[in-house]
Each structure stands twice: as structure tokens, then as C-alpha cells.
C-alpha atoms as a PDB file:
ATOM      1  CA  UNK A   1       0.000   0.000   0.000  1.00  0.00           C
ATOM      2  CA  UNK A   2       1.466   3.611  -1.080  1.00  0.00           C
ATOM      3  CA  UNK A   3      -1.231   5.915   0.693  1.00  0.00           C
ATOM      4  CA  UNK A   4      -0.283   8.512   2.857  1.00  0.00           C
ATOM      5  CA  UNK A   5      -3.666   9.581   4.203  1.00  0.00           C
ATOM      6  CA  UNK A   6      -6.564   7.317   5.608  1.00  0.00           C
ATOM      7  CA  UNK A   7     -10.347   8.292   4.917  1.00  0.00           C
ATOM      8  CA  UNK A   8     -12.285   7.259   8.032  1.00  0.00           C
ATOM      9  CA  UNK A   9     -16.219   7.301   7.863  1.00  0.00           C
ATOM     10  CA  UNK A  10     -17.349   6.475  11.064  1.00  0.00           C
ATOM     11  CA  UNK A  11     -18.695   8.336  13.349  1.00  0.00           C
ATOM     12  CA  UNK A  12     -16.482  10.500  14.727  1.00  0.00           C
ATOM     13  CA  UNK A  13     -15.547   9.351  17.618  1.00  0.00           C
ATOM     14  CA  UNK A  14     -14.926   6.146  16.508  1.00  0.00           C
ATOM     15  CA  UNK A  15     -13.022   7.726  13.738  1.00  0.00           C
ATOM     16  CA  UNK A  16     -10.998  10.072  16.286  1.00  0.00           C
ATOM     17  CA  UNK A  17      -9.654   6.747  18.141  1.00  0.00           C
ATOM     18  CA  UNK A  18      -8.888   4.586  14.614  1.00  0.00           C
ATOM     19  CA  UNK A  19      -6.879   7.438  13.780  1.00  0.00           C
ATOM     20  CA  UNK A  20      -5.103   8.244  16.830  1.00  0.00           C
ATOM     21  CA  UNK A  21      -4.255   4.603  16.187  1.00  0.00           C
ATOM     22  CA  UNK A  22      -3.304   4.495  12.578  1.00  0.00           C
ATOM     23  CA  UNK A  23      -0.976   7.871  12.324  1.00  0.00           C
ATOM     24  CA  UNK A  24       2.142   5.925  14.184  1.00  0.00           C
ATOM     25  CA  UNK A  25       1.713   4.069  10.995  1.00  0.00           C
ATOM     26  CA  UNK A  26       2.618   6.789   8.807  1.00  0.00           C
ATOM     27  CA  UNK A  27      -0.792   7.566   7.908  1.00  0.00           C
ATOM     28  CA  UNK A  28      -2.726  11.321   8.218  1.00  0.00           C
ATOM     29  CA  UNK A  29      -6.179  10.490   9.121  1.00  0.00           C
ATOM     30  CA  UNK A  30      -8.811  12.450   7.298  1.00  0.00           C
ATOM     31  CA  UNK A  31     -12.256  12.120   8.853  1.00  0.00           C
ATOM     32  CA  UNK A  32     -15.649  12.817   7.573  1.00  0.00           C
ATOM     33  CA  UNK A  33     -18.142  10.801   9.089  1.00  0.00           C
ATOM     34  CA  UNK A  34     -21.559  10.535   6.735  1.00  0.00           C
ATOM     35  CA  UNK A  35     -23.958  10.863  10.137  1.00  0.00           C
ATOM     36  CA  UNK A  36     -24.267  10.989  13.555  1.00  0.00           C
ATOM     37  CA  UNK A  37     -26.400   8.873  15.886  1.00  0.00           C
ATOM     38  CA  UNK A  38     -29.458  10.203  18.088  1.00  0.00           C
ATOM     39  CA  UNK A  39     -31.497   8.443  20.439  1.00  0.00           C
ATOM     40  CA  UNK A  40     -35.144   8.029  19.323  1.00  0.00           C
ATOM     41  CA  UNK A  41     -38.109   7.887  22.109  1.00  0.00           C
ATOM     42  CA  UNK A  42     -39.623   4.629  21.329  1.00  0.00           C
ATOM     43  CA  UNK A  43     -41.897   4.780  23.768  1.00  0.00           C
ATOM     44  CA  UNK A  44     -43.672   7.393  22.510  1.00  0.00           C
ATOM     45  CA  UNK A  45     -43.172   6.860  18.439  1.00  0.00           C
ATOM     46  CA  UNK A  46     -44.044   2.982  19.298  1.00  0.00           C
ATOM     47  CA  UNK A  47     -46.474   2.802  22.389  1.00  0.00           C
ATOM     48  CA  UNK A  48     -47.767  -0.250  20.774  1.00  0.00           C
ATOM     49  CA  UNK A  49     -44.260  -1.983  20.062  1.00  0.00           C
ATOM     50  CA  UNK A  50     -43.375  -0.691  23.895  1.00  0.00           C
ATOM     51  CA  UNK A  51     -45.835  -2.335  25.634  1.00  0.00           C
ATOM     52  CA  UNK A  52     -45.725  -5.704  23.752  1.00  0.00           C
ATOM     53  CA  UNK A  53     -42.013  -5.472  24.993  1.00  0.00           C
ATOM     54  CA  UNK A  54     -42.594  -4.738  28.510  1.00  0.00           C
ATOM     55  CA  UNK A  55     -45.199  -7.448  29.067  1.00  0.00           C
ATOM     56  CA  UNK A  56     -42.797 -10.397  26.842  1.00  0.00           C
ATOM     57  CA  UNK A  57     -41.976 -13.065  28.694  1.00  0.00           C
ATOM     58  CA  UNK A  58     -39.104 -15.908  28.834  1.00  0.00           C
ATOM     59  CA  UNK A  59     -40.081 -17.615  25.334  1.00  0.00           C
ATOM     60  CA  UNK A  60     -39.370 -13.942  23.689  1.00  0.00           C
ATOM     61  CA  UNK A  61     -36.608 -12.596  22.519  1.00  0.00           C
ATOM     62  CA  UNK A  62     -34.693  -9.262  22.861  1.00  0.00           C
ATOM     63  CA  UNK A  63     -31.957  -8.415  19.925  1.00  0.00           C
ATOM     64  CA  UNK A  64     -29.505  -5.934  20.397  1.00  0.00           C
ATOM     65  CA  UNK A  65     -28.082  -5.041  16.407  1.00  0.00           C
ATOM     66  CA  UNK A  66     -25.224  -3.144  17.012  1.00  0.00           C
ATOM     67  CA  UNK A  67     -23.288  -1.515  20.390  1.00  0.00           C
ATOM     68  CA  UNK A  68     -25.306   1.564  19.551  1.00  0.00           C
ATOM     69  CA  UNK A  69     -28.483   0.180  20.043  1.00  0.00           C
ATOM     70  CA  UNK A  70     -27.008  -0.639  23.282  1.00  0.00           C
ATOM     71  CA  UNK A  71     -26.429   2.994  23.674  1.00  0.00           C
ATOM     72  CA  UNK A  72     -29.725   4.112  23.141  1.00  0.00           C
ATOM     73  CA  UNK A  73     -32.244   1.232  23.251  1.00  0.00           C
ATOM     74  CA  UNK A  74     -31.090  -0.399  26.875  1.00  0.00           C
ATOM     75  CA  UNK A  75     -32.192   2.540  29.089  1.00  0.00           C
ATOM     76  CA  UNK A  76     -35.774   2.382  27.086  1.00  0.00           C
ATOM     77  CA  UNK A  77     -35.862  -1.308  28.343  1.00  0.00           C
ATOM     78  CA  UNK A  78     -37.312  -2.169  31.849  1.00  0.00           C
ATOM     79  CA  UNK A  79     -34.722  -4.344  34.402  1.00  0.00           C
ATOM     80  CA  UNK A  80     -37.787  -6.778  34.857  1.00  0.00           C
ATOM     81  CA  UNK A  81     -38.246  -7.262  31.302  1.00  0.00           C
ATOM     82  CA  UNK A  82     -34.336  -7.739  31.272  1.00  0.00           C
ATOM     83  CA  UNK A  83     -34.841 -10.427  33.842  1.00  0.00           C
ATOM     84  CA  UNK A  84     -37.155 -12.399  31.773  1.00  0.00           C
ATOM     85  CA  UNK A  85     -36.076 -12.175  27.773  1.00  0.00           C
ATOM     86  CA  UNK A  86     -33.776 -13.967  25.766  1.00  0.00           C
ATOM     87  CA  UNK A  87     -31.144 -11.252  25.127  1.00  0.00           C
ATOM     88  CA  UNK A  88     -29.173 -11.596  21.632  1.00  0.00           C
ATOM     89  CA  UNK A  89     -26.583 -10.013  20.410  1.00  0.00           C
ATOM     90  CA  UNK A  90     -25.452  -9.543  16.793  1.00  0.00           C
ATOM     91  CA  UNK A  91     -21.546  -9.863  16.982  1.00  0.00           C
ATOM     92  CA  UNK A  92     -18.938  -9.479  19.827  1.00  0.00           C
ATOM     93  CA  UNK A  93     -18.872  -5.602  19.952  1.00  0.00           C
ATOM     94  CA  UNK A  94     -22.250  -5.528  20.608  1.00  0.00           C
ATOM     95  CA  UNK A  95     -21.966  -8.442  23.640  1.00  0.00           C
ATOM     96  CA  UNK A  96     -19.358  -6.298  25.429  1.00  0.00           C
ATOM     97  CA  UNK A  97     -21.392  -3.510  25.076  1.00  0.00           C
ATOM     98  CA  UNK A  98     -24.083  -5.633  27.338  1.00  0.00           C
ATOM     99  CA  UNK A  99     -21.327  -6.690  29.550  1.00  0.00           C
ATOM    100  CA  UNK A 100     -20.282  -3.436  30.233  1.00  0.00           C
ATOM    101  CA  UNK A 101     -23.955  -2.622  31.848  1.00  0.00           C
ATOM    102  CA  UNK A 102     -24.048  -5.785  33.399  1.00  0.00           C
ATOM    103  CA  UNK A 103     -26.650  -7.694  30.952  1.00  0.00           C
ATOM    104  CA  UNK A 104     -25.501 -11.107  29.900  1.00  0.00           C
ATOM    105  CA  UNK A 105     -26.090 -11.888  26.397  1.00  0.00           C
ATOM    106  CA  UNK A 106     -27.722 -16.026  26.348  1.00  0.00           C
ATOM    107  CA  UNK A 107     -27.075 -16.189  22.133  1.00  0.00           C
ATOM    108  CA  UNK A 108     -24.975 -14.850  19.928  1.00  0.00           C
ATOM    109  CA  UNK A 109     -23.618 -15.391  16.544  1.00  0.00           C
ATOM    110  CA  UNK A 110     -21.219 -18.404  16.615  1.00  0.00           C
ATOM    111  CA  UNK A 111     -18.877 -16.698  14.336  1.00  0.00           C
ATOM    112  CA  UNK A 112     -19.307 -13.033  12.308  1.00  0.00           C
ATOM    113  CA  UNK A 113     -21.482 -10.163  13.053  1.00  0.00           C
ATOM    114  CA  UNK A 114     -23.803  -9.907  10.415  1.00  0.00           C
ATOM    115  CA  UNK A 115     -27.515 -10.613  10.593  1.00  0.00           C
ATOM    116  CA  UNK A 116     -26.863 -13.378   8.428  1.00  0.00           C
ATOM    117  CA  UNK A 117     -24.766 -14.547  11.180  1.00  0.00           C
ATOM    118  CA  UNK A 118     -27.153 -14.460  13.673  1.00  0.00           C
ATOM    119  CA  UNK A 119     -29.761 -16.088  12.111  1.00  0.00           C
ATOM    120  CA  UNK A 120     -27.873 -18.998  11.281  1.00  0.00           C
ATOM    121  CA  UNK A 121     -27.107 -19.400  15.170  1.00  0.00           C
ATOM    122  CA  UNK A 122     -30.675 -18.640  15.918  1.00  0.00           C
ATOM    123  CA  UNK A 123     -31.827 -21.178  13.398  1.00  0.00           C
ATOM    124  CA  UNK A 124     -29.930 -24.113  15.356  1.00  0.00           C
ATOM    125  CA  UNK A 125     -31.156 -22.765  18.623  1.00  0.00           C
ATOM    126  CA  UNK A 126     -34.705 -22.048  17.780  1.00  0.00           C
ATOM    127  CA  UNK A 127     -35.361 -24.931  15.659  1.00  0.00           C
ATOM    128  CA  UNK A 128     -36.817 -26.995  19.083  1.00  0.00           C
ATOM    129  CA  UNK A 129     -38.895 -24.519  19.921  1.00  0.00           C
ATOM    130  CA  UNK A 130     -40.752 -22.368  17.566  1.00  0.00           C
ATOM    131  CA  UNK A 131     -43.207 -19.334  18.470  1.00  0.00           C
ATOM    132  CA  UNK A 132     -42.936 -16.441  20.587  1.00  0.00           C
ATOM    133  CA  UNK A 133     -42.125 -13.029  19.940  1.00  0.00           C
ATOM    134  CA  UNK A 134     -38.772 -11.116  18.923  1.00  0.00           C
ATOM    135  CA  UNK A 135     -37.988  -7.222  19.705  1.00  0.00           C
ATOM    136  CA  UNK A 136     -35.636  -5.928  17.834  1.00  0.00           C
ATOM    137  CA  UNK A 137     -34.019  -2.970  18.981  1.00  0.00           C
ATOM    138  CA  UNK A 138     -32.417  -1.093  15.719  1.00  0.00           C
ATOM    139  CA  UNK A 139     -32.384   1.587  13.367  1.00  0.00           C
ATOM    140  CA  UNK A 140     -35.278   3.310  10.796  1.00  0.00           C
ATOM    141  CA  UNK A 141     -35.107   0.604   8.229  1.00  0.00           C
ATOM    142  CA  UNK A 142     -32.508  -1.630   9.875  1.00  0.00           C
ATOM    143  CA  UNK A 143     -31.921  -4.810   9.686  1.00  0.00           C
ATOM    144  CA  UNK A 144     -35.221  -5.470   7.657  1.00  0.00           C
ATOM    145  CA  UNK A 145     -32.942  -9.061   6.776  1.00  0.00           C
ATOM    146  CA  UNK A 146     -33.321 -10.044  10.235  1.00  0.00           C
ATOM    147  CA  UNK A 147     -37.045  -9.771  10.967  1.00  0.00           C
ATOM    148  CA  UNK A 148     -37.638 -11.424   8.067  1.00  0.00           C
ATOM    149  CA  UNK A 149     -35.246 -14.275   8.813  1.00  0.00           C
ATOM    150  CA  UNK A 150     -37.058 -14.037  12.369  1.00  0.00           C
ATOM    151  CA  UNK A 151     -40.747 -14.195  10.451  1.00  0.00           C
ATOM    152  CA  UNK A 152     -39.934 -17.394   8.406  1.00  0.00           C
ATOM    153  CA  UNK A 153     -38.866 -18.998  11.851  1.00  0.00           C
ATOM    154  CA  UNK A 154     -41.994 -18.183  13.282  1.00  0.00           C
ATOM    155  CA  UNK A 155     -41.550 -15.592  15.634  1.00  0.00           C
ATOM    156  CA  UNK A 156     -43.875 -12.441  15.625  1.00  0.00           C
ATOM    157  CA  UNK A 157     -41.137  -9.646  14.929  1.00  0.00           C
ATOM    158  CA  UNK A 158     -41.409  -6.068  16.292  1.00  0.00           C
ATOM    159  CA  UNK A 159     -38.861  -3.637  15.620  1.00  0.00           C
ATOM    160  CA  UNK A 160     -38.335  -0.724  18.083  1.00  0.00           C
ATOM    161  CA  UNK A 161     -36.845   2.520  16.205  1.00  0.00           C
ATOM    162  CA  UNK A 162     -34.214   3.223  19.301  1.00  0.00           C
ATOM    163  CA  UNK A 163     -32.041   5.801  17.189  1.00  0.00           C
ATOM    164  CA  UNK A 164     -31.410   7.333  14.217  1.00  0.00           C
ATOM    165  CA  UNK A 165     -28.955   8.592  12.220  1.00  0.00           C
ATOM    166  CA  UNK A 166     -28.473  12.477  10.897  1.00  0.00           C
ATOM    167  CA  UNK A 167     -26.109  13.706   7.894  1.00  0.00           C
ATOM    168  CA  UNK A 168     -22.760  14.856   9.713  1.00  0.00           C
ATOM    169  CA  UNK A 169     -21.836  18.043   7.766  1.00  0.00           C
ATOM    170  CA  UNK A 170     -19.416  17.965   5.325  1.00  0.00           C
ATOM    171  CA  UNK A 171     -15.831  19.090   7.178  1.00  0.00           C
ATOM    172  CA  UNK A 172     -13.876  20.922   4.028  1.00  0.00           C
ATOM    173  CA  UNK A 173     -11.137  21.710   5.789  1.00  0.00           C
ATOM    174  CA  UNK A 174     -10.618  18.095   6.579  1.00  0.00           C
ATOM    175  CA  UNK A 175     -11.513  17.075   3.017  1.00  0.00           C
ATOM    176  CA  UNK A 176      -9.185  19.541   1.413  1.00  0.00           C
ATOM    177  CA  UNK A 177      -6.102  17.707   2.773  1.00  0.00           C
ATOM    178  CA  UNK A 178      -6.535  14.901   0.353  1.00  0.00           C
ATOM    179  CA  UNK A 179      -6.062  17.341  -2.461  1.00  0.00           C
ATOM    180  CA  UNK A 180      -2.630  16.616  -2.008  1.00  0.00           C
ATOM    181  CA  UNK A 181      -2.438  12.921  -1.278  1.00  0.00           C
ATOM    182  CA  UNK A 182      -0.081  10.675  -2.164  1.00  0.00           C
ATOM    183  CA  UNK A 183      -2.682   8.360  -2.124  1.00  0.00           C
ATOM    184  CA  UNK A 184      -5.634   7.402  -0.131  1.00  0.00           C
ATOM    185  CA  UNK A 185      -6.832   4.395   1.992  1.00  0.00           C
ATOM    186  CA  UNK A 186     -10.723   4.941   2.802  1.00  0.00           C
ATOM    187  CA  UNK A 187     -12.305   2.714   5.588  1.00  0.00           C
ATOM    188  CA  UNK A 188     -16.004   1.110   5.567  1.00  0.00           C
ATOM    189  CA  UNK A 189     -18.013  -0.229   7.984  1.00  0.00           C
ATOM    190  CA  UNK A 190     -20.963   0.993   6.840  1.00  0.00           C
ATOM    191  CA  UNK A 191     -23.316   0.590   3.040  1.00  0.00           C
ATOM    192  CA  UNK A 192     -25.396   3.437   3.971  1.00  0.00           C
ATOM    193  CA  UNK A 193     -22.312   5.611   4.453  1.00  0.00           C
ATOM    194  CA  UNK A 194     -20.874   4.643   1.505  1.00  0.00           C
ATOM    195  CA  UNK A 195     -23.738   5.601  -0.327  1.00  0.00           C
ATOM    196  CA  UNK A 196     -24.564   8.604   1.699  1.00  0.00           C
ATOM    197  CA  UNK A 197     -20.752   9.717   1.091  1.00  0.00           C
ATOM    198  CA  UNK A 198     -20.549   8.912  -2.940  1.00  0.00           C
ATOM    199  CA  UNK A 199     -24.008  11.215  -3.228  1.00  0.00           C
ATOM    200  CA  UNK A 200     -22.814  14.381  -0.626  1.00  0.00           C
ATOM    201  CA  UNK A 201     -19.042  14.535  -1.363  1.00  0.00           C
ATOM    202  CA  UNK A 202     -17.945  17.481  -3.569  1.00  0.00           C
ATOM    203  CA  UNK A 203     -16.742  15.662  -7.198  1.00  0.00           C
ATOM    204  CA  UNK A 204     -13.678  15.901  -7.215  1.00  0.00           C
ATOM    205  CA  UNK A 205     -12.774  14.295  -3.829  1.00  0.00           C
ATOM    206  CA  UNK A 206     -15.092  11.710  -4.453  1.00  0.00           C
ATOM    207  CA  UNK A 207     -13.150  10.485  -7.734  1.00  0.00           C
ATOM    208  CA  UNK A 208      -9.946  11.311  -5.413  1.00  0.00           C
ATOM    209  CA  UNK A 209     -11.087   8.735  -2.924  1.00  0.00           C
ATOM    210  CA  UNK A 210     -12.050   6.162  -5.961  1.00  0.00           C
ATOM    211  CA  UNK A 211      -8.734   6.479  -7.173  1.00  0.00           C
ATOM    212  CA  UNK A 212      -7.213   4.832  -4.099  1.00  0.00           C
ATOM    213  CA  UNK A 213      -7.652   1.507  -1.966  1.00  0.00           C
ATOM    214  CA  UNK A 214     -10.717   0.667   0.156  1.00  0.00           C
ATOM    215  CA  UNK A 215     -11.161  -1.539   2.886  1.00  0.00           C
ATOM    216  CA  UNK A 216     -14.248  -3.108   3.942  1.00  0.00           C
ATOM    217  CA  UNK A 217     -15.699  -5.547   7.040  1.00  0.00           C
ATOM    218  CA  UNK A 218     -17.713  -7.725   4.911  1.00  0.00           C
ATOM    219  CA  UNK A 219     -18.206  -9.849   1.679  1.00  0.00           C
ATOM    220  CA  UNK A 220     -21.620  -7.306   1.255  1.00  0.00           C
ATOM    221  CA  UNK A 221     -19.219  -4.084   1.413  1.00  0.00           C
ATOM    222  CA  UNK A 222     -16.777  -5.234  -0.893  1.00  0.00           C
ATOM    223  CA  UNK A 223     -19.119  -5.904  -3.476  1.00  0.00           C
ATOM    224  CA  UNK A 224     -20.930  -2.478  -3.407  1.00  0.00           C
ATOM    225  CA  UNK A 225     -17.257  -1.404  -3.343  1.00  0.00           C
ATOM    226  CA  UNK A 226     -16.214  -2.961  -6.623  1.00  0.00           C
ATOM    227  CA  UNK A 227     -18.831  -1.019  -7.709  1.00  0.00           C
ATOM    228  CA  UNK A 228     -17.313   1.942  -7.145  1.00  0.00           C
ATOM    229  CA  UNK A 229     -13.638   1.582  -8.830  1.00  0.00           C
ATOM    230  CA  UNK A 230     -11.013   1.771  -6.189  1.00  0.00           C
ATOM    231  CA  UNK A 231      -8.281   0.339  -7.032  1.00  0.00           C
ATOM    232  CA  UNK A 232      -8.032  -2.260  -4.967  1.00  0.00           C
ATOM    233  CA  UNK A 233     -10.820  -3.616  -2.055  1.00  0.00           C
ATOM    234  CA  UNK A 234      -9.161  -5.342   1.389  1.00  0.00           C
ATOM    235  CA  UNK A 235     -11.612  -7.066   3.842  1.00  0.00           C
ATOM    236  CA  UNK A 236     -10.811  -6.102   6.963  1.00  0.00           C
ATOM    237  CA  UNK A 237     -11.054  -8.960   9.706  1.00  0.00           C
ATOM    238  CA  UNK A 238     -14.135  -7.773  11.621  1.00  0.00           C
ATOM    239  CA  UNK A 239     -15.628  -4.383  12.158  1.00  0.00           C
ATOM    240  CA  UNK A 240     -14.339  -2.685  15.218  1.00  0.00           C
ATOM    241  CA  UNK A 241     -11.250  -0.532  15.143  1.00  0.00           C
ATOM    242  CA  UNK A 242      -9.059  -2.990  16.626  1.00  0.00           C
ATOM    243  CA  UNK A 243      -9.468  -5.823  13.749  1.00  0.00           C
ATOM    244  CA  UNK A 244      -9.080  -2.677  11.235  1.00  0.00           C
ATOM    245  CA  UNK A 245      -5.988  -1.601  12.844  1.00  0.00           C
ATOM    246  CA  UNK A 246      -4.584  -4.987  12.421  1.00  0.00           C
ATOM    247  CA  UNK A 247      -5.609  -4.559   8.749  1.00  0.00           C
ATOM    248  CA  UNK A 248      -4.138  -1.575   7.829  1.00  0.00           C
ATOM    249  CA  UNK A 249      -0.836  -2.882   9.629  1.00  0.00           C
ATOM    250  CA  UNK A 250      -0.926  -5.603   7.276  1.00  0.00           C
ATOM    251  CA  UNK A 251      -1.059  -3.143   4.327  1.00  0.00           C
ATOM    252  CA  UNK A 252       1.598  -1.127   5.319  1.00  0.00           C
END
């Protein structure tokens, strides 16, 4: 790898640790998130959806999609309903984010962090005992995969709208560094920033960026990537900043 700046897209505090991590590398860390994450009220966009989930019991099931609906769904979520559900996880981020408030996950992807992932696990555990209810606890149109993996095992699916996510303005003073680039490496975790990014970025330093290597967490990225032009596409070996460290160490 020749670049000599890094394009990080995830939110920015996220982004602000990867790159305090990646400059010893030799690497000047450009950042330009596509959104930021607020918490949405569920119980009063969702009363419905809320109450269902306060009243499920211990055949139900409660998944957490990612460690920000952690963030913002686990304080909407009664300690007695805690007590009772099933609590799943998507991947390992999101099971340390549990931890970390003191919520034991009881299933979780055997391997990956994908929905796909999940519902492969939950298809072995499941498989004995059909019906029931799952919450999930997500995005506006997240995950729709997963409920309807969820559906075709039988389980009546609710999705809870616990955040959301808002364009993060574009940062041209940040952006204007790649002008002069050697090259750049640009880091995805995320389709919906990718496309968010390839729609809002000024021309130019769009086809800059498409010029220069990608890396990706999944099989899914790196074909929307391809799609794109970069030069080359890496898959990274998972999707939090450690595993993408170790990647861009082994492209250096």
C-alpha cells in the first residue's frame, strides 16, 4: 500500500480513536463521518411496540443489532423485562457492550457479526422450539434481513426505532487535505455511508477517494465497493477498530 492519508467514515468518535491509532503508521487520518447517531423515544413513536415489549416473557426474545443500540435502546428497556427475555446479540462488539452494563447476552452469533450470522445461530437454537415473539431494537429501516429471517422462523417480529442517524456536515477543511495525497486508503463499515458519502461529497474528492484503496468488514461491502472503482478492495477482519488496525498494519 502507497497511501499517505486514511479516509475514516465512522462516526467521529470512533473515527478520532482509529486514527489516533493508525498515524504511528505513517498515515494522516482524514475524517468525515456521513452521520451521527441520536437516540429516538420509542416509547412514545411505538407505544404499541413498547408495551408488547414490557409485558414479553421468557419464550421472547430481545436483539440488540449493534453496540449503539445498546447505547440508546437499553435505558428504554425495563430491568424486569431484562430479567425475563432472551437477550441476543449480533456480533462481539455488541456483547461487550451488554457486559459493560451488566446484561448477559444467552445467544450470539457463533462466528461473524452480520444478521446473516445471527440467524444462522438462531436457526440451530430455535429450531426446538418455535413461536414467541422477537424485539428488535435497531435503526429506521434496519436490519429489515433479520425480521424477516425471524418471520420465516416463526416468531412475531417487532422492531423498536431506538435511534437514528443524521447527515454529519461535510468538514472541508478536513476534506481539502486529500487534495494533495499521495494516495488514499478509505475505511467502511458501513453501506449506507458509503452511499450517503458517494451522493454528498464534492466531485472531485469523491473520484480522489475512488482512485485509491478501500477496505471493507464484509463480503456485502466489498461488493458495493467494486462497484465503485477503487483500485483495490481489502476485507478487513471484523468491524471494530481494533481488527481494522490490524488490517491496515498488514497493508503497510
Amino acid at each position: 500500500m502507497k497511501a499517505s492519508h486514511a479516509f475514516l467514515t465512522r462516526p467521529r468518535d470512533e473515527s478520532t480513536a482509529l486514527a489516533a491509532r493508525i498515524e504511528p503508521l505513517g498515515l494522516e487520518a482524514v475524517i468525515q463521518p456521513a452521520f451521527r447517531f441520536v437516540p429516538v423515544d420509542a416509547g412514545a413513536e411505538q407505544p404499541e411496540d413498547t408495551e408488547a415489549l414490557a409485558g414479553a416473557g421468557s419464550r421472547d426474545l430481545l436483539l440488540f443489532t449493534s453496540p449503539r443500540a445498546v447505547e440508546h435502546g437499553l435505558p428504554q428497556v425495563s430491568r424486569d423485562a431484562l430479567s425475563r427475555l432472551r437477550i441476543a446479540a449480533i456480533g462481539p462488539a455488541t456483547a461487550r457492550a451488554l457486559a459493560r452494563s451488566g446484561v448477559r447476552t444467552s445467544l450470539q452469533a457463533a462466528s461473524g457479526y452480520t444478521s446473516e450470522d445471527l440467524l444462522q445461530t438462531l436457526g440451530q437454537e430455535l429450531k426446538q422450539d418455535s413461536g414467541g415473539s422477537a424485539f428488535i431494537l435497531a435503526a429506521p429501516r434496519g436490519r429489515i434481513a433479520l425480521a424477516e429471517g425471524l418471520e420465516k422462523m416463526g416468531l412475531a417480529v417487532r422492531t423498536l426505532m431506538v435511534y437514528r442517524a443524521e447527515a454529519e456536515p461535510l468538514d472541508r477543511e478536513a476534506l481539502s487535505r486529500l487534495d494533495s495525497a499521495r494516495d488514499v486508503l478509505s475505511v467502511w463499515t458501513s453501506a449506507n455511508a458509503m452511499r450517503a458519502l458517494a451522493q454528498r461529497l464534492p466531485p472531485a474528492t469523491w473520484f480522489r477517494i475512488c482512485q485509491g484503496e478501500w477496505l471493507v468488514i464484509s463480503d456485502r461491502l466489498a461488493r458495493l465497493a467494486r462497484a465503485y472503482g477503487p483500485s483495490d478492495v481489502h476485507l478487513a477482519t471484523g468491524p471494530g477498530n481494533d481488527a481494522l488496525v490490524s488490517s491496515i498494519r498488514n497493508l503497510t
